[in-house]
N, C-alpha and C. Protein backbone atom coordinates (compact mmCIF):
# COMPACT_ATOMS: atom_id res chain seq x y z
N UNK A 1 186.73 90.04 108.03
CA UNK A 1 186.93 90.50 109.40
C UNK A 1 187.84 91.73 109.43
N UNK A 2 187.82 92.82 110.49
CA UNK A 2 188.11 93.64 110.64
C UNK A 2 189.67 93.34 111.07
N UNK A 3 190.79 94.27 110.20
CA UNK A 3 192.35 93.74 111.00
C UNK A 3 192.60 94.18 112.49
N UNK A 4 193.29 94.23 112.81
CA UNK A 4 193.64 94.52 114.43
C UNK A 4 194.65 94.85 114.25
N UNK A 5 194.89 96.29 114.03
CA UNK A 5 196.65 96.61 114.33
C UNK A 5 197.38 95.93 115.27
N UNK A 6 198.64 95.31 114.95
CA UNK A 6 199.61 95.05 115.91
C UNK A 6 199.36 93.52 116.19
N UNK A 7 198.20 93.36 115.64
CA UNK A 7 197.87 91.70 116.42
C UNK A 7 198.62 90.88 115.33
N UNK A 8 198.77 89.41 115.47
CA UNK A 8 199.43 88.70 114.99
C UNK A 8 198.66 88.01 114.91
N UNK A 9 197.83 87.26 113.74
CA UNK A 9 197.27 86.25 113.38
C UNK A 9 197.11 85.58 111.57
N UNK A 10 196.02 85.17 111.66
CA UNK A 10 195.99 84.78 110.50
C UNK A 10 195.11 85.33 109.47
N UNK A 11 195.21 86.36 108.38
CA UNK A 11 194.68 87.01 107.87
C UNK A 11 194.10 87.05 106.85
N UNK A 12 193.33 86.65 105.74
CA UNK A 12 193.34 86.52 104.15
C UNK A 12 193.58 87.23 103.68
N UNK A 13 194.24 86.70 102.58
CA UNK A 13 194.69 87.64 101.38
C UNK A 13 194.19 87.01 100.18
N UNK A 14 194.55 88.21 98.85
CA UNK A 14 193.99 88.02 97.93
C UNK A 14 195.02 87.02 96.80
N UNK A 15 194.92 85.55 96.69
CA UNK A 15 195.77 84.80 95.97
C UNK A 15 196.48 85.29 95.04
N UNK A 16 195.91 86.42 93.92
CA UNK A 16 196.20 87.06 92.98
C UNK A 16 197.55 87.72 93.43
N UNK A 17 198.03 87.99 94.36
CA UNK A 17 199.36 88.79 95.33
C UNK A 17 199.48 88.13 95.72
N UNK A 18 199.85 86.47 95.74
CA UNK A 18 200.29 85.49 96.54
C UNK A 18 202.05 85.95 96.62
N UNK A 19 202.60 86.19 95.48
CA UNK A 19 204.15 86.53 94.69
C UNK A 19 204.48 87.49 96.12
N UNK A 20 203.85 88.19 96.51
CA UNK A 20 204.11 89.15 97.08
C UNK A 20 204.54 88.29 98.92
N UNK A 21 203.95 87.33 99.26
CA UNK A 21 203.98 86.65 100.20
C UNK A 21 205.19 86.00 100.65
N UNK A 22 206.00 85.84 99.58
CA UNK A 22 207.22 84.67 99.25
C UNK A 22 208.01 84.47 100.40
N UNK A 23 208.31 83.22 101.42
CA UNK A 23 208.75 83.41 102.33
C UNK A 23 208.03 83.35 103.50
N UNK A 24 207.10 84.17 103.63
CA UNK A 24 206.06 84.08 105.07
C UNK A 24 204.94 82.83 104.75
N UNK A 25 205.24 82.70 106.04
CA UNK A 25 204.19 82.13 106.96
C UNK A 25 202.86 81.89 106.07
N UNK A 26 201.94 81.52 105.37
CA UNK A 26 200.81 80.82 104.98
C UNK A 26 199.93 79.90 105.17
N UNK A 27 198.75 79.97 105.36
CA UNK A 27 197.83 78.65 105.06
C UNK A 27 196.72 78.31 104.38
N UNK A 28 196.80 77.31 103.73
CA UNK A 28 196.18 77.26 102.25
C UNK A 28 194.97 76.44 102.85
N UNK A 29 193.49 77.02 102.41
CA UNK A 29 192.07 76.10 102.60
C UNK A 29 192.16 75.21 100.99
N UNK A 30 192.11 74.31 100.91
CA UNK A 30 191.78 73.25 99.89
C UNK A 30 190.31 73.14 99.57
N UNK A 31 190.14 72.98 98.21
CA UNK A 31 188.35 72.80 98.11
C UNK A 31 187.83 71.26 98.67
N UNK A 32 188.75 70.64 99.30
CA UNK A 32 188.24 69.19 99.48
C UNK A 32 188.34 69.62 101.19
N UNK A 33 188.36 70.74 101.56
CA UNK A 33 188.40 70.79 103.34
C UNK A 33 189.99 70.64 104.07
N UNK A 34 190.64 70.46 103.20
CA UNK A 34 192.32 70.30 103.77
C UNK A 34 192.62 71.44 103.89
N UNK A 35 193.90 71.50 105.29
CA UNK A 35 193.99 73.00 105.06
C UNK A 35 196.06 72.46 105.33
N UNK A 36 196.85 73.26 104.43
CA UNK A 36 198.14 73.17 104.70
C UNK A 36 199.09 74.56 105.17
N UNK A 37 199.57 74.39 106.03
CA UNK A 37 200.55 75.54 106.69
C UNK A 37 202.00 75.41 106.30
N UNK A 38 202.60 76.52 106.14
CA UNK A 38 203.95 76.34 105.47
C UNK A 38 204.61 77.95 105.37
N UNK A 39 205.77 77.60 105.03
CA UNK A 39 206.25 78.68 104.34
C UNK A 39 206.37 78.74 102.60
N UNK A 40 205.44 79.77 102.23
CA UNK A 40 205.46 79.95 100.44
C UNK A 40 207.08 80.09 100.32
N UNK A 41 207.02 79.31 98.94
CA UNK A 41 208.48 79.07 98.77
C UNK A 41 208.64 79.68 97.05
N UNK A 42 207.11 78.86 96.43
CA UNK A 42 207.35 79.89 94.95
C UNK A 42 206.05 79.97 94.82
N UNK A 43 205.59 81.18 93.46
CA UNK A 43 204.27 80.90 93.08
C UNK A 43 204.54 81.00 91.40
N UNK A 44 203.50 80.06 91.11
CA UNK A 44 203.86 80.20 89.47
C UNK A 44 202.40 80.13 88.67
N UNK A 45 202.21 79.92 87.17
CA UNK A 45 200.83 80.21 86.57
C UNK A 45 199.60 79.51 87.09
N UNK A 46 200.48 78.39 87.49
CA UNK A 46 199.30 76.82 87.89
C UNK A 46 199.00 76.69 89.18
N UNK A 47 200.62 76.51 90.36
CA UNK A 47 200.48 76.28 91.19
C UNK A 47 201.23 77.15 91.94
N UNK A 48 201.27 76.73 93.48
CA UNK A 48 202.34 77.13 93.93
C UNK A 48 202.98 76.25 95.41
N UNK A 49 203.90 76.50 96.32
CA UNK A 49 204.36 75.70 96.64
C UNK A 49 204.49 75.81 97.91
N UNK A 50 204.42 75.34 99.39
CA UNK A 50 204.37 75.55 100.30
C UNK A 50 205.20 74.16 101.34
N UNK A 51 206.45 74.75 101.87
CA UNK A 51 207.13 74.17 102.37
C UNK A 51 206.85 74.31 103.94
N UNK A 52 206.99 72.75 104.59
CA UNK A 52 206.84 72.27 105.92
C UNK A 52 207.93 71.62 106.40
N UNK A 53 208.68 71.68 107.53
CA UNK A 53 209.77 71.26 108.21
C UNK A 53 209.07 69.57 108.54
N UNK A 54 209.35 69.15 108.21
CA UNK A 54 208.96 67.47 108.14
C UNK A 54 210.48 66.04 109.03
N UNK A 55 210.41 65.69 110.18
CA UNK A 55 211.37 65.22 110.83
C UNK A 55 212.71 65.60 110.57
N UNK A 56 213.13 66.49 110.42
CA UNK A 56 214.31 67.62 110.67
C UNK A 56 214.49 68.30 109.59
N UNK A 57 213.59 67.74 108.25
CA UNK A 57 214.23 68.50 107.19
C UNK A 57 212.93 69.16 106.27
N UNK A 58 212.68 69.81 105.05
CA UNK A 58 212.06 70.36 104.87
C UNK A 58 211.22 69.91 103.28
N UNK A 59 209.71 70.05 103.47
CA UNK A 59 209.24 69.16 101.88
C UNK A 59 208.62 70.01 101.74
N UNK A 60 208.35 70.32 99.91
CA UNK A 60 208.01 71.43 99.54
C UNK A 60 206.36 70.76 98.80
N UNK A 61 205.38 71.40 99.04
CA UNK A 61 204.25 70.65 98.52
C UNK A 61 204.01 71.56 97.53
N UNK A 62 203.66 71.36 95.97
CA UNK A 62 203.12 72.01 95.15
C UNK A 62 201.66 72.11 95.32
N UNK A 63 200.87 72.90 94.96
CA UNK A 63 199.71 73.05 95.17
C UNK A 63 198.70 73.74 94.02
N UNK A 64 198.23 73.03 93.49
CA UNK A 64 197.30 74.12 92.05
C UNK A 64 196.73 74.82 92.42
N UNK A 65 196.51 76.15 91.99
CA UNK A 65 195.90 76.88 92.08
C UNK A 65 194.50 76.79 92.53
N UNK A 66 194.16 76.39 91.51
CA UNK A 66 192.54 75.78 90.99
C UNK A 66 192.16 75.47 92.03
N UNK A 67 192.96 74.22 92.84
CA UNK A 67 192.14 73.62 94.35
C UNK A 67 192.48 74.24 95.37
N UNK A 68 192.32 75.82 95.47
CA UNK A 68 192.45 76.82 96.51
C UNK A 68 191.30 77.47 96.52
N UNK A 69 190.80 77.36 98.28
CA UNK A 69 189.36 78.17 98.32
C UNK A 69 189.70 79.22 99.42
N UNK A 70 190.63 79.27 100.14
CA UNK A 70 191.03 80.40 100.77
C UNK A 70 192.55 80.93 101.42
N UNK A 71 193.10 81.72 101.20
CA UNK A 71 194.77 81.79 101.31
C UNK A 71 194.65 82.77 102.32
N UNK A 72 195.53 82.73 103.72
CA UNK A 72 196.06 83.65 104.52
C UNK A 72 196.99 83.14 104.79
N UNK A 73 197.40 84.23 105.12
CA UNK A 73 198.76 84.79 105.62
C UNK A 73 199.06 84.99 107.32
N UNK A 74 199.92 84.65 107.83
CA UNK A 74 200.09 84.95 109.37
C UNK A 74 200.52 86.55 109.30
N UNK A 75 200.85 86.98 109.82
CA UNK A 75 201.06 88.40 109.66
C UNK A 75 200.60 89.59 110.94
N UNK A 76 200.95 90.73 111.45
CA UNK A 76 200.48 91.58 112.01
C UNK A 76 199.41 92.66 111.16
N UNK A 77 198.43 92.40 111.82
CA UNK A 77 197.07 93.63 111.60
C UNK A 77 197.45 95.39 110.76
N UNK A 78 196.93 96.00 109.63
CA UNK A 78 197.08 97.24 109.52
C UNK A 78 195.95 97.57 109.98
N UNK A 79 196.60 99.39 110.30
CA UNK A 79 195.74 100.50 110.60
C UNK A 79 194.47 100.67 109.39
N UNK A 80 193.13 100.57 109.35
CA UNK A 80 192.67 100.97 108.93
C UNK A 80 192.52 103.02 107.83
């Protein structure tokens, strides 16, 4: 899909630059249809890790690589 400068949504990116994400906003498609929202917290060879504020405090879910079929990012739109 085409970005939308200025807009704020949810965008894909390319997993391979996940490192680059660290901190923002994410949501991970699972190959089994799950999808998890979080803030990326690390990324490493295998997996990586995506933290959710869970009844006041915060759990970090590791996630393999492998069972990732689509990664975006929340983020504002670039200029073409």
């Amino acid at each position: 899909p085409r970005e939308e400068p200025g807009v704020q949504q949810w965008y894909p990116a390319d997993l391979d630059g996940a490192q680059s994400w660290l901190g923002r906003q994410v949501r991970v498609t699972l190959s089994n249809g799950n999808q998890v929202e979080g803030r990326l917290v690390s990324v490493g060879e295998r997996e990586l890790e995506v933290s959710r504020t869970v009844a006041g405090g915060e759990v970090a879910y590791p996630i393999l690589i492998r069972a990732i079929t689509q990664f975006d990012v929340w983020r504002r739109g670039r200029a073409d």
